[in-house]
N, C-alpha and C. Protein backbone atom coordinates (compact mmCIF):
# COMPACT_ATOMS: atom_id res chain seq x y z
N UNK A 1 138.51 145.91 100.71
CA UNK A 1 139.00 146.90 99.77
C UNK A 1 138.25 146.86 98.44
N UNK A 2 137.00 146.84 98.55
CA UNK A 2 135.89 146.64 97.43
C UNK A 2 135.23 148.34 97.50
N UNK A 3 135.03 148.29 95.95
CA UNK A 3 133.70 149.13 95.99
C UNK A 3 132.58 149.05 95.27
N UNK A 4 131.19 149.04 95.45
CA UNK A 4 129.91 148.53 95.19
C UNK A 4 129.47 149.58 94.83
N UNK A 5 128.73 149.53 93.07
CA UNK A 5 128.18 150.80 92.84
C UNK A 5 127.08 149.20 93.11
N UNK A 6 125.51 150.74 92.85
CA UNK A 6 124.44 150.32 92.68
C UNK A 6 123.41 150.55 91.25
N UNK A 7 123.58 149.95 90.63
CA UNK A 7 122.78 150.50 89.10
C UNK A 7 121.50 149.84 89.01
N UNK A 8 120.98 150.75 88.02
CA UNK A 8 119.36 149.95 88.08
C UNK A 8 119.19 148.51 87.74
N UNK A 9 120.28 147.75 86.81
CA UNK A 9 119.55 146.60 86.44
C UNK A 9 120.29 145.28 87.59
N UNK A 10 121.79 146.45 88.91
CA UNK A 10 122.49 145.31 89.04
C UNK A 10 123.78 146.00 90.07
N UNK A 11 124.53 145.02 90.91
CA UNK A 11 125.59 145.58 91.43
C UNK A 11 127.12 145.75 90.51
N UNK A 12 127.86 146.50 90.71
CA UNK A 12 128.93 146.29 90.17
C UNK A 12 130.17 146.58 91.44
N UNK A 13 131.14 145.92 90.74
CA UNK A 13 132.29 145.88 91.90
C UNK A 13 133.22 146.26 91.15
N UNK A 14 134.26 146.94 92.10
CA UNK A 14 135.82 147.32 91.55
C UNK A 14 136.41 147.22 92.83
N UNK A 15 137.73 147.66 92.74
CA UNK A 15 138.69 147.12 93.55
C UNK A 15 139.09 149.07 94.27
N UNK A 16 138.90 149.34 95.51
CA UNK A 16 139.03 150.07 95.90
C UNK A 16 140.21 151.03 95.90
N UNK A 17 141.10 149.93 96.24
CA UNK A 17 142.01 151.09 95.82
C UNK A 17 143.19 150.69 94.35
N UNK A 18 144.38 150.97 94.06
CA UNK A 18 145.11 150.62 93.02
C UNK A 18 144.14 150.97 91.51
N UNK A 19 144.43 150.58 90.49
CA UNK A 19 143.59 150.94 89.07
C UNK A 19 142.72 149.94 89.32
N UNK A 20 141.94 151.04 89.40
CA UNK A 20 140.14 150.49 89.15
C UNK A 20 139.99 149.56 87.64
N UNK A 21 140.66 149.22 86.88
CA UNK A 21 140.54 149.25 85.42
C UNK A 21 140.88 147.57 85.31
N UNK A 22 141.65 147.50 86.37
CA UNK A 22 142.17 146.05 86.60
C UNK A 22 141.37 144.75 86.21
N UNK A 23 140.05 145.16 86.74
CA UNK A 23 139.03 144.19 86.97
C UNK A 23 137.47 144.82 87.56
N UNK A 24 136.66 144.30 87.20
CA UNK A 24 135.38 144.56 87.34
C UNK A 24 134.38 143.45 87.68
N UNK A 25 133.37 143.39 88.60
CA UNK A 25 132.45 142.07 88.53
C UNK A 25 130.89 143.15 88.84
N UNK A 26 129.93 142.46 88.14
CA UNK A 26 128.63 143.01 88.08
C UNK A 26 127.80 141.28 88.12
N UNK A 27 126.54 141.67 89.13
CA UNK A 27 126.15 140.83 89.29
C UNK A 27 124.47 141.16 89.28
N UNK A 28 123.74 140.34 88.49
CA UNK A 28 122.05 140.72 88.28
C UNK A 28 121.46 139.98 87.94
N UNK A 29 120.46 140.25 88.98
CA UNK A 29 119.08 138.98 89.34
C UNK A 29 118.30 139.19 88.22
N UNK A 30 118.12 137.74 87.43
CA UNK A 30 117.66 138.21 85.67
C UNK A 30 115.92 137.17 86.25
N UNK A 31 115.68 136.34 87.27
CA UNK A 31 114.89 135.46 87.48
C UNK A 31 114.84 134.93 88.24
N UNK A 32 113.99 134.30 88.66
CA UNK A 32 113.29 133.73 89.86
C UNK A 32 111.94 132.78 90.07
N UNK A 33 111.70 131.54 90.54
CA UNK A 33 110.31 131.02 90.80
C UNK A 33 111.13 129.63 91.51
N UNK A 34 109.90 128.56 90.74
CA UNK A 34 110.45 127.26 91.30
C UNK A 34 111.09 126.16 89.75
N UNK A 35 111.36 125.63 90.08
CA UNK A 35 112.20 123.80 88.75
C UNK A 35 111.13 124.28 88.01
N UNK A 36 111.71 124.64 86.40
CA UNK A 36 110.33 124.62 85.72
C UNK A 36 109.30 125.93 85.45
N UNK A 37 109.70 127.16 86.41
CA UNK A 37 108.61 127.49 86.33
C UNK A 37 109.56 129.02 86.83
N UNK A 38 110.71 129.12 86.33
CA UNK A 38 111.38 130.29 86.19
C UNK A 38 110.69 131.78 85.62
N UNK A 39 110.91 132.49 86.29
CA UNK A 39 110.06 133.37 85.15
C UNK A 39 111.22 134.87 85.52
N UNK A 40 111.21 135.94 84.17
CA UNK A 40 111.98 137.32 84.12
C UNK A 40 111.11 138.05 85.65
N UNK A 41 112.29 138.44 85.68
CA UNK A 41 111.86 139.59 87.20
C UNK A 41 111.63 141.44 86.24
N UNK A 42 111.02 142.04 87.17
CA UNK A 42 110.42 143.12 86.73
C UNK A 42 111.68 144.07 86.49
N UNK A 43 111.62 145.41 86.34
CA UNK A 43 112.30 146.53 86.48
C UNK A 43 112.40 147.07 88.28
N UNK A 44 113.28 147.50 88.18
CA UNK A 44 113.71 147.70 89.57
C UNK A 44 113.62 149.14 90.34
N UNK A 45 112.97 149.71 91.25
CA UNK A 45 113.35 151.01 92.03
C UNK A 45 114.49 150.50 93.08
N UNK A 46 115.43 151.42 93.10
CA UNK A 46 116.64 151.25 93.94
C UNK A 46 115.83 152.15 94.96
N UNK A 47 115.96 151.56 96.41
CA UNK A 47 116.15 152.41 97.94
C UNK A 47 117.15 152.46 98.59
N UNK A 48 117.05 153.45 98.94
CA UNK A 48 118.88 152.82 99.80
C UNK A 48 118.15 154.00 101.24
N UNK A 49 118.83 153.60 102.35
CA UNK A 49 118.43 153.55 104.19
C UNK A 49 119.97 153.23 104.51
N UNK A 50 120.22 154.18 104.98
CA UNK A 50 121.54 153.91 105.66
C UNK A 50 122.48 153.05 105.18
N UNK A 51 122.68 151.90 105.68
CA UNK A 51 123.75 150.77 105.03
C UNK A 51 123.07 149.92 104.26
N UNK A 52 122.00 150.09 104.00
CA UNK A 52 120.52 148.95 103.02
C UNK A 52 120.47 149.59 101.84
N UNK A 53 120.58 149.01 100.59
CA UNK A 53 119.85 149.38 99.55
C UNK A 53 119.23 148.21 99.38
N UNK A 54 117.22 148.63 98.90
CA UNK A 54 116.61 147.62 97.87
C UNK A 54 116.28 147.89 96.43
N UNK A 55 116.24 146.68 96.11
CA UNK A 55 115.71 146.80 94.40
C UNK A 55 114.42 146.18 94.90
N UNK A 56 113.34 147.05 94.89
CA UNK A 56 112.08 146.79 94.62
C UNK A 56 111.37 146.62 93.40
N UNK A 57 111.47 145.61 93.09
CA UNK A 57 110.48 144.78 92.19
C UNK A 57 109.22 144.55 92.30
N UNK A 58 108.35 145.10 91.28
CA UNK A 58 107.00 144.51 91.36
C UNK A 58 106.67 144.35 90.13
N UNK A 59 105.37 143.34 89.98
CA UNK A 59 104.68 142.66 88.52
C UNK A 59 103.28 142.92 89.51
N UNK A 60 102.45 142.15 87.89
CA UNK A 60 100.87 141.93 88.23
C UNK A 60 100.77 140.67 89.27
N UNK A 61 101.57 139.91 89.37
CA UNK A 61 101.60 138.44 90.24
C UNK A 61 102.50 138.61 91.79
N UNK A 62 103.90 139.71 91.76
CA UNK A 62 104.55 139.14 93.22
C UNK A 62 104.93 140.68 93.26
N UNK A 63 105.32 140.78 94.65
CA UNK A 63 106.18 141.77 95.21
C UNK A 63 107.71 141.32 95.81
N UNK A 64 108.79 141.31 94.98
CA UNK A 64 109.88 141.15 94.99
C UNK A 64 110.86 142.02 95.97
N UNK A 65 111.65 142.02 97.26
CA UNK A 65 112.35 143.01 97.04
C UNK A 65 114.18 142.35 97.15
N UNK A 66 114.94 142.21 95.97
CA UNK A 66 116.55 142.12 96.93
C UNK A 66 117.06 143.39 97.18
N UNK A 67 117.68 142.78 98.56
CA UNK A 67 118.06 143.80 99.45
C UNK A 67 120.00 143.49 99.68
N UNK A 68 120.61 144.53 100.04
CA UNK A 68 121.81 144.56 100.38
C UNK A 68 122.17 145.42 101.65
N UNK A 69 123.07 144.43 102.59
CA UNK A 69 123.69 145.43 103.73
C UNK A 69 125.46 145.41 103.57
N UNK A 70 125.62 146.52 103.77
CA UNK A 70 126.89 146.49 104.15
C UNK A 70 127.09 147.21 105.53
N UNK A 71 127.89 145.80 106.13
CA UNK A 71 128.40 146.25 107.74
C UNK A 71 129.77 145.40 107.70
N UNK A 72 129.90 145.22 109.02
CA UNK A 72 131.57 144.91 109.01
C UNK A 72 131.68 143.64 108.66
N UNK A 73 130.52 142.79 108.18
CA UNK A 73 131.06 140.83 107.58
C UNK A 73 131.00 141.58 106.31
N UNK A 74 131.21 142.25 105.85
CA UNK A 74 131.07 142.30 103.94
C UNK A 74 129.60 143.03 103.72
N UNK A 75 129.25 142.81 102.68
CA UNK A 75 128.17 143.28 101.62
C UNK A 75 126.93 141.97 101.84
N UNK A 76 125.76 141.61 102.24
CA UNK A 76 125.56 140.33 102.29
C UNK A 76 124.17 141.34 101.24
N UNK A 77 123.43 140.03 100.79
CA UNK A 77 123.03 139.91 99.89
C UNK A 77 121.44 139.07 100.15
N UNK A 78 120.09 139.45 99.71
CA UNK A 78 119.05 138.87 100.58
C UNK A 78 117.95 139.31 99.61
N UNK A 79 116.92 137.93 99.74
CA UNK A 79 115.42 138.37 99.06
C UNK A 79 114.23 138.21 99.70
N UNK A 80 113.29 139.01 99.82
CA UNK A 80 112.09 139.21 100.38
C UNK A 80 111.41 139.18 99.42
N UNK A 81 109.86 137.86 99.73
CA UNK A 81 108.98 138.04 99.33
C UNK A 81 107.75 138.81 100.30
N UNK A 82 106.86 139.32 99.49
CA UNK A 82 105.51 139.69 100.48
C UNK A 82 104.79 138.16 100.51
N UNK A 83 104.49 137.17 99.46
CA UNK A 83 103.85 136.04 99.57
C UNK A 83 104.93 134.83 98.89
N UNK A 84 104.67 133.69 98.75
CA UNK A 84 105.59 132.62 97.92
C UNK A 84 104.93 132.82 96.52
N UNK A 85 106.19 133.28 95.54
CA UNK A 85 106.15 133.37 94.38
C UNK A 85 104.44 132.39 94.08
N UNK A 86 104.19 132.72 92.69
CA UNK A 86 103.28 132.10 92.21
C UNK A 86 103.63 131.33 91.08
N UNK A 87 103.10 130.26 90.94
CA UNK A 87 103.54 129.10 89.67
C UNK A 87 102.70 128.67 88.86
N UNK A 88 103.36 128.63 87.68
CA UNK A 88 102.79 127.76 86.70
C UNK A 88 102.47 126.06 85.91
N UNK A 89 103.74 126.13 87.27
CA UNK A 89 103.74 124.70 87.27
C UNK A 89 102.85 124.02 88.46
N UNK A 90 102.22 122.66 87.84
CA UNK A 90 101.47 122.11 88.71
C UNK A 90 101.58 122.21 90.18
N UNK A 91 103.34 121.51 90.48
CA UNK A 91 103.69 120.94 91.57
C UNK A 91 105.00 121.51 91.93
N UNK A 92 104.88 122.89 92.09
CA UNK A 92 105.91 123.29 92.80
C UNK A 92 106.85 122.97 93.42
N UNK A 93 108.03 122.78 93.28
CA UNK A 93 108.91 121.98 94.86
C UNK A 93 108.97 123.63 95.54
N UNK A 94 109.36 123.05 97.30
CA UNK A 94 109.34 124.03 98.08
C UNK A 94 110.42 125.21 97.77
N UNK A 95 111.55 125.03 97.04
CA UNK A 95 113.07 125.65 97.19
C UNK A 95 112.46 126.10 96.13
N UNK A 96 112.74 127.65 96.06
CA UNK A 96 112.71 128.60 94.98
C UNK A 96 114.05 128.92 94.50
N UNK A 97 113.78 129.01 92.98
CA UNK A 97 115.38 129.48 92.27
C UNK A 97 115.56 130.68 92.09
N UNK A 98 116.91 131.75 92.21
CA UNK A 98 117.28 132.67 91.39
C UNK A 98 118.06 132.54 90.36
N UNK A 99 118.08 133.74 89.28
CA UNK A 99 119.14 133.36 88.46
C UNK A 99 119.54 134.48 88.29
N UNK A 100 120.77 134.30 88.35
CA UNK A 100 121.48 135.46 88.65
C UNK A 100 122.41 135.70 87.58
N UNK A 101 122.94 136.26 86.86
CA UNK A 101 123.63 136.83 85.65
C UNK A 101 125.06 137.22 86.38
N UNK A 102 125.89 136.96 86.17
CA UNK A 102 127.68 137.95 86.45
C UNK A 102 128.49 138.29 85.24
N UNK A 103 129.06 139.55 85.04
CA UNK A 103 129.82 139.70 84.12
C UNK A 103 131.08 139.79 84.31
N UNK A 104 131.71 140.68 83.34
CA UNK A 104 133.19 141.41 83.78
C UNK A 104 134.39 140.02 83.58
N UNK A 105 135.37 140.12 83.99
CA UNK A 105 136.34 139.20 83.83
C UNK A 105 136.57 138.34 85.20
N UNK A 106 135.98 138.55 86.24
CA UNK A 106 136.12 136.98 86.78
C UNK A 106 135.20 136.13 86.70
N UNK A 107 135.97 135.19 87.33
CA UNK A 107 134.54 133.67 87.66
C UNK A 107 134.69 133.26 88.98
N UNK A 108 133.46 132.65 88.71
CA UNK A 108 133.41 132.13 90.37
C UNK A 108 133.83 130.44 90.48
N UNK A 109 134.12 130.05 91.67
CA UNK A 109 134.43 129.14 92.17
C UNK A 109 134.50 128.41 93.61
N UNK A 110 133.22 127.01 93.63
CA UNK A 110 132.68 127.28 94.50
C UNK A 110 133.93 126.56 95.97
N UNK A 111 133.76 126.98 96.85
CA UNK A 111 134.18 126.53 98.22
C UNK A 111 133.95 125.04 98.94
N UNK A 112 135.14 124.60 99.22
CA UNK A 112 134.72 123.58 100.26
C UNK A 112 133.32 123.28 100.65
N UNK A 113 132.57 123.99 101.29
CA UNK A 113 131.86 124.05 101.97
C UNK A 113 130.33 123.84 100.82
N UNK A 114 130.76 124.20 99.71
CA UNK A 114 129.45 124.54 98.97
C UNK A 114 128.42 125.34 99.05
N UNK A 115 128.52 126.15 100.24
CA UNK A 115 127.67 127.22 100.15
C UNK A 115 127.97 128.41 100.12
N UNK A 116 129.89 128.62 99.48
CA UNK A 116 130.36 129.85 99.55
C UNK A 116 130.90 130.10 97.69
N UNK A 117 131.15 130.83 97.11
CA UNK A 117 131.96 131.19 96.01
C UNK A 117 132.95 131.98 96.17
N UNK A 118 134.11 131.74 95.56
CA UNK A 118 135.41 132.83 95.28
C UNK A 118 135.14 133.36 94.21
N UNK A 119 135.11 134.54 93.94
CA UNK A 119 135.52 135.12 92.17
C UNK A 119 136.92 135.24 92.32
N UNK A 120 137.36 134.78 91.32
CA UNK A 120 138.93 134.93 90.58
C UNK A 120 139.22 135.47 89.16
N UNK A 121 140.34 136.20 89.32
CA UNK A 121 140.18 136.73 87.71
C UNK A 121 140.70 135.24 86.73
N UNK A 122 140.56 135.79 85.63
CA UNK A 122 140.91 134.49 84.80
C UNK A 122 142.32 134.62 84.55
N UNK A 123 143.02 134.23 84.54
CA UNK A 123 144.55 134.03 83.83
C UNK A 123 144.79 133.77 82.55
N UNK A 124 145.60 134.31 81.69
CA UNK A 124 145.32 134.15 79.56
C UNK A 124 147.23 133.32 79.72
């Protein structure tokens, strides 16, 4: 019972049905590379293909694209490179970082498992 706009710098969420006004979460990929060697991601063209939208990103150095599907597990969420980022740092480790920005009034909180998050609104 979500709904996902798509804006240029980022996703945003509201709550499908009941007052939309309730709560809001927006979420945007501000960066990306390896430990050290983070760097700002470009401006974005939105595509959207059926249940896919990408934010195609490009610079003078990488071809970026995150991509989104929505089918019946949810909204999942995914990045394509054309090559492995490029660095400035000597010694790269293999695991590349994003950094991802969220606004609006919830937070996240991560899962058992550690590889999942809840957003929750905050309580005053």
């Amino acid at each position: 019972n979500l709904r996902t706009y798509f804006t240029p710098t980022g996703i945003r969420v509201i709550p499908r049905t009941g007052d939309p006004l309730t709560w809001q979460w927006g979420l945007t990929l501000t960066g990306y590379g390896y430990s050290g060697g983070v760097r700002l991601v470009a401006a974005a063209e939105l595509v959207a293909d059926g249940n896919r939208i990408e934010y195609h990103r490009e610079d003078s150095t990488q071809d970026l694209i995150e991509w989104y599907v929505n089918d019946d597990r949810g909204l999942e969420q995914g990045f394509t490179f054309n090559a492995p980022p490029q660095s400035e740092v000597p010694n790269p480790k293999s695991e590349i970082i994003f950094h991802l920005s969220s606004d609006h009034c919830l937070f996240g909180s991560w899962q058992g498992d550690e590889k999942s998050i809840i957003f929750l609104e905050a309580k005053s």
